[in-house]
Protein backbone atom coordinates (compact mmCIF):
# COMPACT_ATOMS: atom_id res chain seq x y z
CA UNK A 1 117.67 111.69 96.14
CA UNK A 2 120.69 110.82 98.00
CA UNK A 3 120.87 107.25 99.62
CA UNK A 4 123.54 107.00 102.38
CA UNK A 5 121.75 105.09 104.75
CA UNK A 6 119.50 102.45 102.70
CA UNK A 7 122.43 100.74 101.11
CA UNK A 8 123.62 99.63 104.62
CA UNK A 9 120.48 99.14 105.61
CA UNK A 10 120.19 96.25 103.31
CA UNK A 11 123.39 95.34 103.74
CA UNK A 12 122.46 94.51 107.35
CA UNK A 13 118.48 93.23 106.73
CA UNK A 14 120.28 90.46 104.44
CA UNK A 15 122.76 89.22 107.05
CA UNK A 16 120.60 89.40 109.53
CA UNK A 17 118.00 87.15 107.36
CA UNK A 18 121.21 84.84 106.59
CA UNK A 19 121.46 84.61 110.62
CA UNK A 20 118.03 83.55 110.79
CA UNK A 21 117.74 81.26 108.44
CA UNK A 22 114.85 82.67 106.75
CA UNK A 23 114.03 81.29 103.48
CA UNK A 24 112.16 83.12 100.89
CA UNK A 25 109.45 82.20 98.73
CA UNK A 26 109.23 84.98 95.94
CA UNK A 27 106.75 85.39 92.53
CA UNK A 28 106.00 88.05 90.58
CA UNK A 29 108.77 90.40 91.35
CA UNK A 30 109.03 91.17 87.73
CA UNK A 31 106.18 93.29 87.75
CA UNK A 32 108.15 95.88 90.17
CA UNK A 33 109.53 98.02 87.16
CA UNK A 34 113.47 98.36 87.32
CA UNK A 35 112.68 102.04 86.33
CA UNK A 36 109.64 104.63 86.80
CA UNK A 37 107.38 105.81 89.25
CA UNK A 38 105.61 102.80 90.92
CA UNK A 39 103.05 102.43 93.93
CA UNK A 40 102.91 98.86 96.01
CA UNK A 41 99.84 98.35 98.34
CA UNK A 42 101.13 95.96 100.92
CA UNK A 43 99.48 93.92 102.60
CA UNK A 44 99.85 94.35 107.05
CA UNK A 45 99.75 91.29 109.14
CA UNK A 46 103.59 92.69 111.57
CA UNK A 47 105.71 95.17 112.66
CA UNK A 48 108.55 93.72 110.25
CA UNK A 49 106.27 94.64 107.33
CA UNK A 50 107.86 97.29 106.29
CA UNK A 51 111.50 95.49 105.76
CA UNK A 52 110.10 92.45 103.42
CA UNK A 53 107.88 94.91 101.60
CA UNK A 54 111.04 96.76 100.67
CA UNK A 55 112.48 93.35 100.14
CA UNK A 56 110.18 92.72 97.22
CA UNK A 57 111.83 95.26 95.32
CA UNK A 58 115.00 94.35 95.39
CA UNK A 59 115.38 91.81 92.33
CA UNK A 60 114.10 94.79 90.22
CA UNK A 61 116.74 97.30 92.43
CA UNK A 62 114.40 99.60 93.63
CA UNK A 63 114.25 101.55 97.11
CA UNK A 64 110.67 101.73 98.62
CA UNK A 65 109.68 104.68 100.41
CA UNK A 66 106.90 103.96 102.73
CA UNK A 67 103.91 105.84 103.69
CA UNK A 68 104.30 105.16 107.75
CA UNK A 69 102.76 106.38 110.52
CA UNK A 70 104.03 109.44 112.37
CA UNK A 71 104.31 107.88 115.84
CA UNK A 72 107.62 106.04 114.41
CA UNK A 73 108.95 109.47 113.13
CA UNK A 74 108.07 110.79 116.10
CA UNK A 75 110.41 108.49 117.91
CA UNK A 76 113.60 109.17 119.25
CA UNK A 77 115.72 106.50 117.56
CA UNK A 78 113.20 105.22 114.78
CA UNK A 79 112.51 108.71 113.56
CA UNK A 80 116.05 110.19 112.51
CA UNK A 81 116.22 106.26 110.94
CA UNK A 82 113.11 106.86 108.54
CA UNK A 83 113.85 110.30 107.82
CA UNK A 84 117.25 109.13 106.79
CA UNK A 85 115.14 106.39 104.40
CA UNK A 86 113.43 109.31 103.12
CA UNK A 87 110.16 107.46 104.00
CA UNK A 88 107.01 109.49 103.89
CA UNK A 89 105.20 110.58 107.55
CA UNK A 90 101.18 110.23 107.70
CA UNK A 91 99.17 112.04 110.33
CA UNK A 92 95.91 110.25 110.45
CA UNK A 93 94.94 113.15 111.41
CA UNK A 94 95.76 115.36 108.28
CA UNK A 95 96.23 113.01 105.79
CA UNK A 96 96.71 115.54 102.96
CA UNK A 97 100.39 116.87 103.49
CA UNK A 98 101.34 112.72 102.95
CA UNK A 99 98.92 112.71 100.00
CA UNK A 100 100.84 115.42 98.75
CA UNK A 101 104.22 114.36 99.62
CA UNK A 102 103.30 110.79 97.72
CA UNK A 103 102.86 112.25 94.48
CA UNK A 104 105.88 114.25 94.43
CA UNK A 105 107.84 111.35 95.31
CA UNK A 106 106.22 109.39 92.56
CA UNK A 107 106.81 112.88 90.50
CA UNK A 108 110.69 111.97 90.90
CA UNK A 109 110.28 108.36 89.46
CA UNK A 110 110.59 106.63 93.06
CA UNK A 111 108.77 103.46 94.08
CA UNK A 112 106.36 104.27 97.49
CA UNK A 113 105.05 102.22 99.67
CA UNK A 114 101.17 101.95 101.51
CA UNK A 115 99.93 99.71 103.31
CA UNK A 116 96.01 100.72 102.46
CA UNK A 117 94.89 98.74 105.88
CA UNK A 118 96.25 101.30 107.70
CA UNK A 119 97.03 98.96 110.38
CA UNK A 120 98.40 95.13 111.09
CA UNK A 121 94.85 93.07 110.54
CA UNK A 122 94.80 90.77 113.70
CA UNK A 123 92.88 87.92 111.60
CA UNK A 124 95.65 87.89 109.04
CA UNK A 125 93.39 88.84 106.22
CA UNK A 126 92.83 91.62 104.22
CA UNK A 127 90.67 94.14 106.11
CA UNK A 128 88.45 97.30 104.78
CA UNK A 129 91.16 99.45 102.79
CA UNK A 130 90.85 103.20 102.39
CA UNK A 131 90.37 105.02 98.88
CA UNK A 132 94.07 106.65 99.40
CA UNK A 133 96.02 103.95 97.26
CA UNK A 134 93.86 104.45 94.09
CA UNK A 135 93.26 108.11 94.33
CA UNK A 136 97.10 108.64 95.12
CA UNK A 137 98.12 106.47 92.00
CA UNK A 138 95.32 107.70 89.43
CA UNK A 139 96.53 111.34 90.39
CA UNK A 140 100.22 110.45 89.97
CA UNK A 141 99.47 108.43 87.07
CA UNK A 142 101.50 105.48 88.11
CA UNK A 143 100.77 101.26 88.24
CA UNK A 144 99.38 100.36 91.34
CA UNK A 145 100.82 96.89 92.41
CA UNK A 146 99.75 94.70 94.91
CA UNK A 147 101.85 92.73 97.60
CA UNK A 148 101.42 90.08 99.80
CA UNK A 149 103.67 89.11 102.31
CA UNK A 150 102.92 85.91 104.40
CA UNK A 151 105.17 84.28 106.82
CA UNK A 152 106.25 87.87 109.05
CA UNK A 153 103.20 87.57 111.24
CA UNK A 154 105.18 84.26 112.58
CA UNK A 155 107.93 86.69 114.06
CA UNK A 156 105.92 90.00 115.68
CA UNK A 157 102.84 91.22 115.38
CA UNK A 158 100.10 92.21 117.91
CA UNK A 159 98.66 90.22 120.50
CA UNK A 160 101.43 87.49 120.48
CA UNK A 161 105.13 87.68 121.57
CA UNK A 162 107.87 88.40 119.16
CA UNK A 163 109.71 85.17 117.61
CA UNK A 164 112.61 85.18 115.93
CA UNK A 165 113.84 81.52 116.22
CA UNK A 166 115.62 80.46 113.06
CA UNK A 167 113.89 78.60 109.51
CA UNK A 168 111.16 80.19 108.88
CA UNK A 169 109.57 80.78 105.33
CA UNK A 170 108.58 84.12 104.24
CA UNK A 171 106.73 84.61 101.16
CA UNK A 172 106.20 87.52 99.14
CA UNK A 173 103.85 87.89 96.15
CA UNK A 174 103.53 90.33 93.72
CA UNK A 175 100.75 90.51 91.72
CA UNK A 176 100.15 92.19 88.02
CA UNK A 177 99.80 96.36 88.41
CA UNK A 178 96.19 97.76 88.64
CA UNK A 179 96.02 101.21 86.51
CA UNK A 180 93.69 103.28 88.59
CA UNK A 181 91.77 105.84 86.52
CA UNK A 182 90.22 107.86 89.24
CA UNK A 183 86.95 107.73 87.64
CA UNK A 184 85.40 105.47 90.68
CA UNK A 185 87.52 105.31 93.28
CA UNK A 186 85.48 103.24 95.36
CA UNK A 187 85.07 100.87 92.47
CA UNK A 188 88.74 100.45 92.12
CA UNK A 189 89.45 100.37 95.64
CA UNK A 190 87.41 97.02 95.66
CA UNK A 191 89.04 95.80 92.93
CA UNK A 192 92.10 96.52 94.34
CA UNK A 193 91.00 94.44 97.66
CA UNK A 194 90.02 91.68 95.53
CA UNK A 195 93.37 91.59 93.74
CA UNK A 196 95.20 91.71 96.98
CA UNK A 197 92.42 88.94 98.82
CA UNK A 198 92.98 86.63 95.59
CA UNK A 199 96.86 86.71 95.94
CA UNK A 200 96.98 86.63 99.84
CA UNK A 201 94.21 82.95 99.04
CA UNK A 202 97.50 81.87 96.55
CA UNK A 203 99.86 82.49 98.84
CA UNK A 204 98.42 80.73 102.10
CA UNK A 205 98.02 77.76 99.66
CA UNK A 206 101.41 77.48 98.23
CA UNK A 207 102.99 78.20 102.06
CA UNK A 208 105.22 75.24 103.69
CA UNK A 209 101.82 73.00 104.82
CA UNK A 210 104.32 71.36 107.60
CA UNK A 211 104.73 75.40 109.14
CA UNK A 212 101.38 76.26 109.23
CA UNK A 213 99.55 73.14 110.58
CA UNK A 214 95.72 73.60 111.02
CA UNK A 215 95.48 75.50 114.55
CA UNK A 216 98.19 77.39 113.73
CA UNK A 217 97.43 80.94 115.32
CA UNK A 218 99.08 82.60 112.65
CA UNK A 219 96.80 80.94 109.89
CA UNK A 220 93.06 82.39 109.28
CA UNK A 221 90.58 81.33 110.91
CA UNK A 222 89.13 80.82 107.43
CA UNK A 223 91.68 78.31 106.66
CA UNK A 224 91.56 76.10 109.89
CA UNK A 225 94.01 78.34 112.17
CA UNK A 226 93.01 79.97 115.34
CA UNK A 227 93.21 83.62 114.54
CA UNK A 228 90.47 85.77 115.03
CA UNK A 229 87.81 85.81 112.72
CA UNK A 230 87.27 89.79 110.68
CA UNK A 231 84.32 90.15 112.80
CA UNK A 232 86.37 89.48 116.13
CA UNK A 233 89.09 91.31 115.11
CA UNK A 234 87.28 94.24 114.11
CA UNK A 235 85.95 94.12 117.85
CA UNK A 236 89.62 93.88 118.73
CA UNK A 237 90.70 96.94 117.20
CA UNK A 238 88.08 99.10 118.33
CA UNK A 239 88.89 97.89 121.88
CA UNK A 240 92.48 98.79 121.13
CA UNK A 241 90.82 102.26 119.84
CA UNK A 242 89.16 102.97 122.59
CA UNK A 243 92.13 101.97 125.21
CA UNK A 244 94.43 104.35 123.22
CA UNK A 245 92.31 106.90 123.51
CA UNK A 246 91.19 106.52 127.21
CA UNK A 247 95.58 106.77 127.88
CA UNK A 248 95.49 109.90 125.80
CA UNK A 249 92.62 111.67 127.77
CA UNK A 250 94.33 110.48 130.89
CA UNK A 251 97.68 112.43 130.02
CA UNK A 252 96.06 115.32 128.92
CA UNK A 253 93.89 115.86 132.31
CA UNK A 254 97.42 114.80 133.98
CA UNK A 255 99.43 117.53 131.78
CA UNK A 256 96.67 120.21 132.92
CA UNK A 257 97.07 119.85 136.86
């Protein structure tokens, strides 16, 4: 698979993280392997998510190629960008073709991407994950490895505005692969939440305690921040649901007059 525009990509992501003074808190990355098929289920918490999850790969020098929505491929600038990336497109809507497309990238030996929340959880823990990540990587064969990343919800995500004022930490941890069987998918779908809840507890721990001060609105609610609770959130997101849907009805009935 031919990689002309990742390499800059990088290129770019680390000067730009350079500019920002970001600095990086990183364990585990030795369990990415530096050669083989591989599956990461990362966690969502921003709209960056998708540039530190590839991040985590690099000490091993992998490319990830991320399951992602196809609303960003379907836009004008960001989709000749991820097609370029050789990312994968999901339609919620007909999730097989993706399913499909997954395995025969992990067929080639390349590292993919899913975030199994499907979407950025607005209480900055790990929500109610689909079956796809296990099924996909008990199918393919492949280690299933979870990622946490911690710190990116500080510079966009929903519901607050975008900040990308300099010094902030960003941690990423990688925890030991899962080896899906297939056998009980929903069985090793929870395990595979509980692997990714126990390393997202480690990582809120070990994070700078003078950048996330209780109250912060980027820490848990669970922890002594101010985000919403799950419950709240999951109000949230239906809300969100329902207002996205209510716009699409409303173009439709304009399209027909």
């Amino acid at each position: 698979m031919r990689d002309l525009t990742y390499p800059p990509i990088i290129v770019t992501a680390k000067a730009a993280f350079k500019a920002l003074g970001l600095r990086f808190r990183m364990e585990g990355t030795e369990h990415i392997p530096r050669t083989g098929p591989a599956l990461l289920a990362v966690n969502h918490v921003s709209y960056v998510d998708f540039v530190f999850g590839g991040f985590a790969a690099q000490p091993s020098k992998r490319l990830v190629r991320f399951m992602a929505k196809k609303e960003i491929f379907d836009h004008r600038f960001g989709g000749p960008l991820m097609r370029s990336l050789h990312h994968i497109e999901v339609d919620r809507g007909e999730g097989l073709g993706s399913y499909k497309e997954a395995l025969r990238y992990l067929a080639m030996g390349e590292v993919v991407g899913i975030f199994p929340e499907a979407t950025i959880s607005r209480s900055f823990e790990i929500k109610e994950i689909k079956t796809g990540a296990t099924r996909i990587a008990a199918e393919a064969g492949v280690p299933l490895i979870p990622v946490i990343l911690w710190g990116t919800q500080r510079m966009l995500t929903k519901d607050h505005p975008k900040d990308f004022s300099r010094g902030k930490t960003i941690a990423i941890t990688v925890g030991e692969p899962l080896h899906p069987s297939g056998q009980d998918p929903v069985a090793e779908t929870a395990e595979l939440h509980r692997a990714m809840s126990d390393l997202l507890d480690r990582t809120i721990r070990a994070y700078p305690a003078d950048e996330q001060p209780p109250g912060s609105w980027w820490l848990p609610a669970s922890y002594g921040g101010t985000a919403p609770t799950p419950e709240q959130a999951k109000e949230l997101d239906a809300a969100e649901k329902r207002e996205r849907a209510r716009r699409r009805a409303a173009r439709r009935a304009g399209t027909k007059r």
